[in-house]
Protein backbone atom coordinates (compact mmCIF):
# COMPACT_ATOMS: atom_id res chain seq x y z
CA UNK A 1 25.38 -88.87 71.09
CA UNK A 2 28.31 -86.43 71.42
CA UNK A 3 30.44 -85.47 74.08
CA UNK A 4 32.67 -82.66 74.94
CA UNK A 5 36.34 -81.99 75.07
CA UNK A 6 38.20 -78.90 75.78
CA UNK A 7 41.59 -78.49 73.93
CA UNK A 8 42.11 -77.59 70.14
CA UNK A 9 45.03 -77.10 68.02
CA UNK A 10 45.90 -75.33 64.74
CA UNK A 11 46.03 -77.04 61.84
CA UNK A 12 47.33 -75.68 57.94
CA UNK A 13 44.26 -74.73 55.91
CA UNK A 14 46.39 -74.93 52.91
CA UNK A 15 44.07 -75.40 50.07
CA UNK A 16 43.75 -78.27 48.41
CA UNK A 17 45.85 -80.08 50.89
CA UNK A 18 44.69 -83.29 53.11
CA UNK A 19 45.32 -82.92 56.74
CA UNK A 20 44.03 -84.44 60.06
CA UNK A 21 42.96 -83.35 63.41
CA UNK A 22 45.01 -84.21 66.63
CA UNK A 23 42.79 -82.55 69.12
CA UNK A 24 39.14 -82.67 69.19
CA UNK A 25 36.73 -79.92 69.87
CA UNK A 26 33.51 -81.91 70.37
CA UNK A 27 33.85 -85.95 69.48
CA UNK A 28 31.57 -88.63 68.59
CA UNK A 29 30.88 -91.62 70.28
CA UNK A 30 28.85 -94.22 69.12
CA UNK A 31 25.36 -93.50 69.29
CA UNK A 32 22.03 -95.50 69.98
CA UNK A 33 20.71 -94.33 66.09
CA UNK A 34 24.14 -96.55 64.93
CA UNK A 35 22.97 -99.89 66.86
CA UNK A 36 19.44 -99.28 64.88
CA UNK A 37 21.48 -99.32 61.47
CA UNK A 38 21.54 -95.84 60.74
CA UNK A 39 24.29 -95.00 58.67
CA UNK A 40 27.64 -93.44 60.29
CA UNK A 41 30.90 -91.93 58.58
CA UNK A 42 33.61 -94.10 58.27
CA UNK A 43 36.08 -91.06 58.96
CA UNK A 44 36.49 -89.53 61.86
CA UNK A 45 39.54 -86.95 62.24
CA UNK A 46 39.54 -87.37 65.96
CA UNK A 47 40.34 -91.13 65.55
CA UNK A 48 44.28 -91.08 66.01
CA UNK A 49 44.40 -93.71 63.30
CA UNK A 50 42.57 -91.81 60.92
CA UNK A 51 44.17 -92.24 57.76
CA UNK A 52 46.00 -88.75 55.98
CA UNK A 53 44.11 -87.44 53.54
CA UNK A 54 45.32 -87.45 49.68
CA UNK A 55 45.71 -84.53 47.83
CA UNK A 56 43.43 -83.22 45.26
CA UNK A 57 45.98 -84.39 42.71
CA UNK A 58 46.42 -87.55 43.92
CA UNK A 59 42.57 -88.44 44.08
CA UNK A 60 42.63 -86.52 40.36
CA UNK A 61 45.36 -88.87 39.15
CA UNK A 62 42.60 -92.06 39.83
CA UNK A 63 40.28 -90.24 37.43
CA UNK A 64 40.11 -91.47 33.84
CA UNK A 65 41.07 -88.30 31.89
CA UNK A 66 38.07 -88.72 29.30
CA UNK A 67 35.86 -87.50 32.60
CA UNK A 68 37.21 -83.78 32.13
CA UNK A 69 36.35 -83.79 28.86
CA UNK A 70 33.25 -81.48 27.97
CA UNK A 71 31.09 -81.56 24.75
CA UNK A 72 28.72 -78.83 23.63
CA UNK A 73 26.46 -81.61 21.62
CA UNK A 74 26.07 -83.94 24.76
CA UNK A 75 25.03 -80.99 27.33
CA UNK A 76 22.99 -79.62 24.81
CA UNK A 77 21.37 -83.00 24.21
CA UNK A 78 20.27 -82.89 27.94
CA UNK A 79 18.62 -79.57 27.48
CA UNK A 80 16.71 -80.58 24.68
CA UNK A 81 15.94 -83.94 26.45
CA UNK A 82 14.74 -82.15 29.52
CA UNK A 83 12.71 -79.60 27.89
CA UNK A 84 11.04 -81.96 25.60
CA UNK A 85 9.62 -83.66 29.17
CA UNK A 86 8.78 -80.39 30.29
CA UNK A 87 6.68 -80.00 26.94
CA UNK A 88 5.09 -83.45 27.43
CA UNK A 89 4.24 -82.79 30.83
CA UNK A 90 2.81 -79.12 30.03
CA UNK A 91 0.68 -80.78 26.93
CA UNK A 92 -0.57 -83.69 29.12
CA UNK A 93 -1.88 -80.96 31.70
CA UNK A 94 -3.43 -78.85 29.27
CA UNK A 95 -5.60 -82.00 27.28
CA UNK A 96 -6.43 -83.28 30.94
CA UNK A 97 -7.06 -80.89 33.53
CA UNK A 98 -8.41 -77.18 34.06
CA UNK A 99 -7.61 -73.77 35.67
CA UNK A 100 -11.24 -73.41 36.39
CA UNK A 101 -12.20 -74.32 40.15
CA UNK A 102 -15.13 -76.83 40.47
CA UNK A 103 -18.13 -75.22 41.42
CA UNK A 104 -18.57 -77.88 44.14
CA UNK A 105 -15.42 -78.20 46.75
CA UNK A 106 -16.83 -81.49 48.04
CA UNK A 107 -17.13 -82.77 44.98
CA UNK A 108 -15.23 -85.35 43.32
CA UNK A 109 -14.91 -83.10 40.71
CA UNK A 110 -12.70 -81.17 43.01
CA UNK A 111 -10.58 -83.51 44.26
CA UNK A 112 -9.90 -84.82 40.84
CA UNK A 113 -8.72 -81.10 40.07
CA UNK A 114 -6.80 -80.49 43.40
CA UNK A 115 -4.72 -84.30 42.86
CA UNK A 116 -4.18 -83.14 39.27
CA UNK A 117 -2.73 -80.04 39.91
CA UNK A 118 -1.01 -81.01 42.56
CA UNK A 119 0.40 -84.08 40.64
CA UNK A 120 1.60 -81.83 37.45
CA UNK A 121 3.50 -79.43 39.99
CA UNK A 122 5.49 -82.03 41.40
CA UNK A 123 6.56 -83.52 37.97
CA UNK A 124 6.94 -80.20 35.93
CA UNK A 125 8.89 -79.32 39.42
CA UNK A 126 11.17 -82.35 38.96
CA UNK A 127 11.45 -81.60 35.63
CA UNK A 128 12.81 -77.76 36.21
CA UNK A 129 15.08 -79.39 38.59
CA UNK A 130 16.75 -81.11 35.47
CA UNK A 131 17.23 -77.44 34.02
CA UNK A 132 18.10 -76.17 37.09
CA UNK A 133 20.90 -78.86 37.64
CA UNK A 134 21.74 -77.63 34.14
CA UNK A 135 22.01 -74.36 34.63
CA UNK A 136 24.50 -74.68 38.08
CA UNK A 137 27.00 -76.75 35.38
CA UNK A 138 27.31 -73.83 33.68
CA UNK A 139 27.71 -71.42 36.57
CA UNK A 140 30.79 -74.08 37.12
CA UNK A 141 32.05 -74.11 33.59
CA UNK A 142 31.52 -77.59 33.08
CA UNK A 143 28.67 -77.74 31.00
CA UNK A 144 30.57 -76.65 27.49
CA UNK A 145 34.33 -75.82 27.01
CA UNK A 146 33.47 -71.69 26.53
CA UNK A 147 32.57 -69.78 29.60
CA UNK A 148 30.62 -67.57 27.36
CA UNK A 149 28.59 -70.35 26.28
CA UNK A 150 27.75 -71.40 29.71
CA UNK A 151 26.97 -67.92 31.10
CA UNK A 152 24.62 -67.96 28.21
CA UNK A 153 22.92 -71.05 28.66
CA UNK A 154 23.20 -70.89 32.36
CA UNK A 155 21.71 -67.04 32.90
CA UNK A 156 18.55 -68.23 30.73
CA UNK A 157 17.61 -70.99 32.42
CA UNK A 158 18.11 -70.10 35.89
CA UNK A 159 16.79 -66.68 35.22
CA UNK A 160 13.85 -68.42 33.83
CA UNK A 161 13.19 -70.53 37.37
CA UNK A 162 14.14 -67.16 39.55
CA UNK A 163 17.82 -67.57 40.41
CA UNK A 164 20.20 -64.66 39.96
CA UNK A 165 22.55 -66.70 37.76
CA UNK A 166 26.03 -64.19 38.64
CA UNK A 167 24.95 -63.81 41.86
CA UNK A 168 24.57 -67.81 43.32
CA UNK A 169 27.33 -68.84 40.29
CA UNK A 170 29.47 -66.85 42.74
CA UNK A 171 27.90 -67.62 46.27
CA UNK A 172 27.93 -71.27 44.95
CA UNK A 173 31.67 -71.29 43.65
CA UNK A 174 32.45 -70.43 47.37
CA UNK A 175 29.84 -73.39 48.91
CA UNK A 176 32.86 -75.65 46.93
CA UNK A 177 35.67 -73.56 48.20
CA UNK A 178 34.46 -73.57 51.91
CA UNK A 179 32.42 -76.43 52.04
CA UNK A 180 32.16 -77.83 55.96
CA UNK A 181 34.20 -74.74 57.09
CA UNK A 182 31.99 -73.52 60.09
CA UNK A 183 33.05 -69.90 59.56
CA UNK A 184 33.78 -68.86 56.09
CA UNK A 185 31.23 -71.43 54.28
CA UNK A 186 28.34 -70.53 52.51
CA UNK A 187 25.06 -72.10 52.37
CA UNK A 188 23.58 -74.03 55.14
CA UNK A 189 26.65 -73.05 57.59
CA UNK A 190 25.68 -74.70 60.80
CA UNK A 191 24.28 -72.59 63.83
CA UNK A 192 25.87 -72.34 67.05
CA UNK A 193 24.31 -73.60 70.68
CA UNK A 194 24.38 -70.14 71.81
CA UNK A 195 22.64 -69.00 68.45
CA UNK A 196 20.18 -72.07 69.21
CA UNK A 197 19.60 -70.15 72.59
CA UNK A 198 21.27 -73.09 74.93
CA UNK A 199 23.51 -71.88 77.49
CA UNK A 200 26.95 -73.75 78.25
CA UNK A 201 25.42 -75.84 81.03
CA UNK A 202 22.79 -76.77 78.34
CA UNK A 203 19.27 -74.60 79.54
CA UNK A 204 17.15 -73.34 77.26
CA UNK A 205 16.64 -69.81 77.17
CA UNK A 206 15.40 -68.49 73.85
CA UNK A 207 15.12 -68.64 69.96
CA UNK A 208 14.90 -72.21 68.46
CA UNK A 209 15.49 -73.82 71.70
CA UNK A 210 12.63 -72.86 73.86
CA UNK A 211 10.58 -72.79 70.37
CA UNK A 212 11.39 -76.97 70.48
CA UNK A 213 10.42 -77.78 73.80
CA UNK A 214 6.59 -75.89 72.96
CA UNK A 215 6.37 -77.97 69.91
CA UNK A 216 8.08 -81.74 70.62
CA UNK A 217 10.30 -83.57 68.84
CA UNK A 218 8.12 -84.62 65.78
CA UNK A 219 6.55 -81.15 65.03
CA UNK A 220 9.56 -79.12 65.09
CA UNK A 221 11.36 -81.92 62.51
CA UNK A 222 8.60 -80.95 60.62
CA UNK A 223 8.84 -77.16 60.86
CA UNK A 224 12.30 -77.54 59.92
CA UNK A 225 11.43 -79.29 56.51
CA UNK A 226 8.93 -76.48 56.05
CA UNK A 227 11.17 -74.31 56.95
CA UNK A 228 14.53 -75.64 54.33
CA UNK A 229 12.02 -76.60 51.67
CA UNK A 230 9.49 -74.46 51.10
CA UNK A 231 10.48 -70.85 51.97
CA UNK A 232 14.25 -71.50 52.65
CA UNK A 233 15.43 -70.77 49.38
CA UNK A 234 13.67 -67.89 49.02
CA UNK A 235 15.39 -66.42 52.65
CA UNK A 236 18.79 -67.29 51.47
CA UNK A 237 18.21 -65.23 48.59
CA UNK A 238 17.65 -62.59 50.66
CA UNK A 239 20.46 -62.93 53.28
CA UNK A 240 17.59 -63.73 56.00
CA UNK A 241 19.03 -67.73 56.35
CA UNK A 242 21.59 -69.91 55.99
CA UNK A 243 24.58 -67.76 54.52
CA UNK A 244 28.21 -67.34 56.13
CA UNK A 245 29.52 -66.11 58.91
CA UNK A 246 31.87 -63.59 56.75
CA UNK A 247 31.64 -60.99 54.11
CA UNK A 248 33.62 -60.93 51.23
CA UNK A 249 36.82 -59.25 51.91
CA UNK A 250 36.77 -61.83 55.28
CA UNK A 251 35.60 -59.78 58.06
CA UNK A 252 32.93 -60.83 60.49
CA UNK A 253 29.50 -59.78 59.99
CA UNK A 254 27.93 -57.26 62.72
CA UNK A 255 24.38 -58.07 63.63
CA UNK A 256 21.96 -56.53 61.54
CA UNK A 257 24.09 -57.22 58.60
CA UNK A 258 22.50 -58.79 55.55
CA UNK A 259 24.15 -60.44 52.78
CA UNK A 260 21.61 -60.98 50.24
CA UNK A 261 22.00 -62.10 46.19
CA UNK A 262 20.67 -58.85 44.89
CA UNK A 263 22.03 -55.99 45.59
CA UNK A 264 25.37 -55.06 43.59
CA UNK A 265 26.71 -53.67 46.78
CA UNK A 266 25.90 -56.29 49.11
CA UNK A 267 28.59 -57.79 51.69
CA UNK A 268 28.21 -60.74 49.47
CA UNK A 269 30.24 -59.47 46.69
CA UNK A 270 33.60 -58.16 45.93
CA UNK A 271 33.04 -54.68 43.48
CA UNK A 272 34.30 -56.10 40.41
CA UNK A 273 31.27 -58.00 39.88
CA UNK A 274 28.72 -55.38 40.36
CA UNK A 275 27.69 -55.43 36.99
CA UNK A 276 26.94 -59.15 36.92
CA UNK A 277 25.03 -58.60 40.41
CA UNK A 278 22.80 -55.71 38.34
CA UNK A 279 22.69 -58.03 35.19
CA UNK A 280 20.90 -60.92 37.68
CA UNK A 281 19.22 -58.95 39.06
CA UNK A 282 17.34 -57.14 36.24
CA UNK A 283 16.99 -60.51 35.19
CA UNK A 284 14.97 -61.44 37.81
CA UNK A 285 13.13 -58.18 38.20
CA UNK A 286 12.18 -58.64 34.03
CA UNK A 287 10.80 -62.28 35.28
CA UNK A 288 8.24 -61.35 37.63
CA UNK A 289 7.45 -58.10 35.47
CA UNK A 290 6.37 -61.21 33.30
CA UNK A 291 4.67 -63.69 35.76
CA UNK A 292 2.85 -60.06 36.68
CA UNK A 293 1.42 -59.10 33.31
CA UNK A 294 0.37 -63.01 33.08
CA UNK A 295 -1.64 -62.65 35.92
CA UNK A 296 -2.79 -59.78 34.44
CA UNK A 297 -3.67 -61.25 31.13
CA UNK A 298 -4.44 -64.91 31.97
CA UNK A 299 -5.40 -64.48 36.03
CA UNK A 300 -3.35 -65.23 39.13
CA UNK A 301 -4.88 -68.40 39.62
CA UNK A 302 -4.08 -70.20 36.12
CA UNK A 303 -0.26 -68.24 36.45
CA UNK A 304 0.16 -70.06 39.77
CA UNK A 305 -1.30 -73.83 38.90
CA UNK A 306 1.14 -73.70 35.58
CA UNK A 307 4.06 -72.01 37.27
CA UNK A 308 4.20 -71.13 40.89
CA UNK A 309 3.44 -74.67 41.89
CA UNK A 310 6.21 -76.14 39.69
CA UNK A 311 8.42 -73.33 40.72
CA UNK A 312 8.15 -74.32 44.76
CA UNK A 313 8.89 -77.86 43.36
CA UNK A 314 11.76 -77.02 41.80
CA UNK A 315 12.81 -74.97 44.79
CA UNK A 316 12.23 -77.70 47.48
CA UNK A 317 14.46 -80.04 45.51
CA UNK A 318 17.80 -77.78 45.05
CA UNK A 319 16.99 -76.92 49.26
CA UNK A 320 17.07 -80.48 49.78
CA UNK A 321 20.21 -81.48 47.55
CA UNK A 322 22.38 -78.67 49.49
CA UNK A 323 20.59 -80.24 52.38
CA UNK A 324 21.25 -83.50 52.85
CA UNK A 325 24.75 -84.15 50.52
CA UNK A 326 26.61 -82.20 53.53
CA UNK A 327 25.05 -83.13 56.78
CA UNK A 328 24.55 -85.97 59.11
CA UNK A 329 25.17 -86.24 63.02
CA UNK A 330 28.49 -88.30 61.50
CA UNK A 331 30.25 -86.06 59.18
CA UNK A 332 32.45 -83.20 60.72
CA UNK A 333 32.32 -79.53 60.26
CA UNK A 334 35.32 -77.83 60.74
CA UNK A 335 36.78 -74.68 62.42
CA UNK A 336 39.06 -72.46 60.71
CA UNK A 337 41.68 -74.40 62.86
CA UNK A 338 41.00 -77.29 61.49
CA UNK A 339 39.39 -77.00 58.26
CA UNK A 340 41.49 -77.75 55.07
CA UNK A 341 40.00 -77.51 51.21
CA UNK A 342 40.29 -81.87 50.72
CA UNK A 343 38.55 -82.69 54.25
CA UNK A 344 35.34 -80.16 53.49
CA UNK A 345 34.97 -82.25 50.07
CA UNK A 346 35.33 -85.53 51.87
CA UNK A 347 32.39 -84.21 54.16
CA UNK A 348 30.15 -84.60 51.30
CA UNK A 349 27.46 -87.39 50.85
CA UNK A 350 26.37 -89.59 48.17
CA UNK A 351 23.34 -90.62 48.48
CA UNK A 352 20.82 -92.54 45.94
CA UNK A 353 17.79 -90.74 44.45
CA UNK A 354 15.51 -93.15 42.57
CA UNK A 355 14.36 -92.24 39.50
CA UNK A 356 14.44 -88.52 40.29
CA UNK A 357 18.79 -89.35 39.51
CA UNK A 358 17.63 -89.57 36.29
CA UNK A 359 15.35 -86.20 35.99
CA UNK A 360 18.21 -84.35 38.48
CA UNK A 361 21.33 -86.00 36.49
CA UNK A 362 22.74 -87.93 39.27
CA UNK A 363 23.91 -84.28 41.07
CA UNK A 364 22.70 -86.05 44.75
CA UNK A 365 24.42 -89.52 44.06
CA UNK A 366 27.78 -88.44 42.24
CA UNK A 367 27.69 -85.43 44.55
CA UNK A 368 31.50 -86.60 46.16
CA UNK A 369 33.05 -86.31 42.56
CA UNK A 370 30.88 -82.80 41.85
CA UNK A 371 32.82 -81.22 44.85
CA UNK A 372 35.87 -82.63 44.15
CA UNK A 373 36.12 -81.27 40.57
CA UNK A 374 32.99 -79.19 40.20
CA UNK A 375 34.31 -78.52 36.40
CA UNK A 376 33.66 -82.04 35.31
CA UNK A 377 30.78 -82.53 32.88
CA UNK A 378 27.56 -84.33 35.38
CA UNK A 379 27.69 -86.77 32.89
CA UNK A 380 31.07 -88.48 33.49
CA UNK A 381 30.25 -88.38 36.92
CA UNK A 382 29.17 -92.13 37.29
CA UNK A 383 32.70 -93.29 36.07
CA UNK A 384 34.27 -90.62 38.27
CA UNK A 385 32.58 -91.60 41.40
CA UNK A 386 33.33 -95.07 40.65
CA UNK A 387 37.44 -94.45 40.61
CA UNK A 388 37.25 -92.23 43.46
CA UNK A 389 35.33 -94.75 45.52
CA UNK A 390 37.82 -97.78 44.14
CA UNK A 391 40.15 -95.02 45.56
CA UNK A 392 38.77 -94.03 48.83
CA UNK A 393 36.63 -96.73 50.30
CA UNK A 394 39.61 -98.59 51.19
CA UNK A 395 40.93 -95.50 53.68
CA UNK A 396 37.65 -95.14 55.00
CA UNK A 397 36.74 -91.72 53.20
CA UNK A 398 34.19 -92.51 50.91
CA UNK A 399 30.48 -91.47 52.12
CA UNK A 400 27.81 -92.98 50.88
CA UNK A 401 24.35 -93.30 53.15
CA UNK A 402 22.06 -96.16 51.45
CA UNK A 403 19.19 -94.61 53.74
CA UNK A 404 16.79 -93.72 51.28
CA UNK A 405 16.24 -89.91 50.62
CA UNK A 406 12.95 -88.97 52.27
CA UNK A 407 14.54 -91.37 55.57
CA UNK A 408 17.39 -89.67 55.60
CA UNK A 409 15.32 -86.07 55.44
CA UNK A 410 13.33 -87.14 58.50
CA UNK A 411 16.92 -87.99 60.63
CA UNK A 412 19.02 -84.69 59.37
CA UNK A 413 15.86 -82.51 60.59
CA UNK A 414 15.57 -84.34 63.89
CA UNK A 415 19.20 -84.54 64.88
CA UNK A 416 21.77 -82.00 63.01
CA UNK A 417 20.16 -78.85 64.87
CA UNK A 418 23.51 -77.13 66.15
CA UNK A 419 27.37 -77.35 66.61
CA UNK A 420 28.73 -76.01 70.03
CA UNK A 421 30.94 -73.52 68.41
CA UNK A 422 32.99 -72.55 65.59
CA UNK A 423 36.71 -73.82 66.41
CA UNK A 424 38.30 -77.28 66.03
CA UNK A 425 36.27 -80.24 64.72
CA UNK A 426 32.05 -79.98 65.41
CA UNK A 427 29.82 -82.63 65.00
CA UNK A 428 25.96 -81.84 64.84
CA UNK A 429 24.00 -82.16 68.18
CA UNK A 430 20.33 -82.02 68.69
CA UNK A 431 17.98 -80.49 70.58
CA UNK A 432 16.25 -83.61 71.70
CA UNK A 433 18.86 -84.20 73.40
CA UNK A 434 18.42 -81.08 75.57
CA UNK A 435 16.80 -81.18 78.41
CA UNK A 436 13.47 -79.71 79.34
CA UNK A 437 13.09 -76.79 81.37
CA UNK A 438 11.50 -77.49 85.18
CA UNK A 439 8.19 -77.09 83.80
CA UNK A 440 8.99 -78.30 80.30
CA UNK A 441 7.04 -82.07 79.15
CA UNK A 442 8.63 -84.16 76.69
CA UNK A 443 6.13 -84.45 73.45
CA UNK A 444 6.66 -87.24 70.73
């Protein structure tokens, strides 16, 4: 799907400032997934009729002004709203359904018990979401007009659900401020072919690589939604997966370094905000000192049906968000040649949710406007998107993939896999279309 080219040139990264490409890196051509309707970016930098990119003020100016505006009654509201479905959903669970296992696994019994814990996880898990979603508009200051207030609001209920509040509020704020940049983002920042373990003349060698060709196509899709959704978040916490390529005072990371959201004096963080680092921290040290002495007092069994499971819910949802709104085989990531602050926010992706829009406050289809002006209140965010795509579809710079959600999963984890390297303009390559080692044998 992608071929190579081998000249570059500098570009401005002037921030806030549209810009375009004259020289490609790596360019896309058009692919066999596009003839079988799969959804492609209308921009592509490389094209030399790509239309310049607007300001930030000029795609502000298309904004109604009332969309800025932020209310401490209507955020509020939301909290309530969502934690009254999080009591409903709690109260339905406790009249219907047990923490006792069924005497007999192969009973029906049993499977009534597994499908019904099973099925309260995933809805209290959508639920959190809601007060996650929540929580990350107030690590952006647009969930109330006082930064106090947020930081309030926003340390209790991510605190509650396991997320050093300081810690990602900062880690996040610099997701918006580096967002496609291949070296100095944060949060799912693409891997390299070499890092992939394919050499220049494309052979497999090591790490994910050779790991493909012993598991097929299909599987290792598979492993790599196991691998973002269910104990991804829980790595990037730690620095183990998916964090930049740069520490915070901008030099390159040695190997061996980690830069996890913990530790006050991680590579993470610049020192004034050690104290907010400790304050997270404690936070989350003071939550599983509580999930501890409930499994002490109620058992680890009941602690995990009412919370755990929820909790991996809620995690596999903000994974997949982060996930999908920035990547397809179509949108560009971008060198620190090439990368300016307006084309990483065009890189993102709308995409439609279903009813979970509604439980996750439209974050995954308003998700252009969020990274455009992360301080505007989620819920102006319809009107917003509207203007800027009134704006922007016309130029050709407005992404939105119809492909429904779970579609969409399945394509990102079987074709964005690696970039060739970290200069000009990259576009996502995958390892199917690698070829096998001599005694390698293609598996479906």
């Amino acid at each position: 799907e992608i071929i190579n080219s081998t000249n570059s040139t500098t570009n401005s990264t002037t921030m806030g400032k549209g810009g375009r490409a004259s020289v490609p890196i790596t360019e896309p051509i058009q692919s066999s997934s596009s003839k079988d309707g799969h959804w492609v970016s209308p921009y592509n930098p490389l094209d030399p009729k790509a239309p310049k990119l607007p300001s930030k003020g000029e795609i502000k100016a298309v904004i109604p002004k009332e969309c800025f505006e932020r209310s401490y009654m209507h955020s509020m509201y939301f909290v309530a709203r969502d934690s009254a479905w999080a009591v409903g959903c709690a109260y339905i669970a406790y009249q219907t359904l047990s923490t006792d296992v069924p005497s007999n696994l192969l009973s029906m019994d049993a499977l009534t018990w597994f499908l019904g814990w099973n099925t309260y996880a995933f809805w209290m898990g959508c639920i959190l979401t809601g007060h996650w979603v929540l929580a990350h508009e107030c690590g952006h200051g647009a969930f109330s007009p006082s930064q106090t207030f947020n930081d309030i609001w926003g340390f209790v209920m991510h605190q509650a659900l396991l997320v050093p509040y300081f810690a990602w509020q900062y880690t996040h704020a610099k997701h918006h401020r580096r967002t496609n940049n291949a070296v100095d983002g944060e949060s799912h920042v693409p891997n390299t072919r070499v890092e992939m373990g394919v050499s220049e003349k494309l052979e497999r060698h090591s790490g994910y690589a050779v790991i493909h060709e012993a598991m097929g196509d299909g599987p290792f899709a598979m492993f790599q939604i196991f691998a973002h959704l269910v104990i991804g978040w829980p790595l990037y916490l730690m620095g183990l997966a998916s964090t930049g390529r740069l520490a915070q005072d901008g030099k390159e990371l040695k190997d061996g370094d980690i830069i996890d959201h913990y530790r006050p004096w991680s590579k993470m963080f610049p020192a004034k905000l050690k104290l907010k680092i400790t304050l997270s921290t404690l936070g989350v040290i003071a939550a599983w000192v509580g999930i501890y002495k409930a499994c002490v007092e109620y058992g680890t069994l009941p602690v995990t049906l009412w919370y755990i499971g929820p909790l991996m819910w809620n995690q596999a949802w903000l994974v997949l968000y982060t996930w999908l709104q920035h990547n397809d085989p179509s949108v560009p990531q971008y060198g620190a040649d090439q990368w300016t602050w307006v084309k990483g926010a065009l890189s993102t992706i709308d995409r439609p949710y279903g009813i979970f829009d509604f439980f996750h406050h439209k974050i995954g289809s308003t998700h252009v406007a969020h990274h455009l002006f992360h301080e505007m209140p989620f819920y102006k965010a319809d009107v917003a998107t509207a203007a800027i795509k009134a704006y922007l579809e016309p130029m050709g710079l407005y992404n939105y993939d119809p492909t429904p959600w779970y579609l969409a999963m399945w394509r990102v984890a079987k074709t964005c896999h690696y970039i060739d390297g970290v200069e000009g303009v990259q576009y996502y390559k995958s390892l199917e279309d690698v070829p096998l080692r001599k005694n390698g044998k293609k598996i479906d």
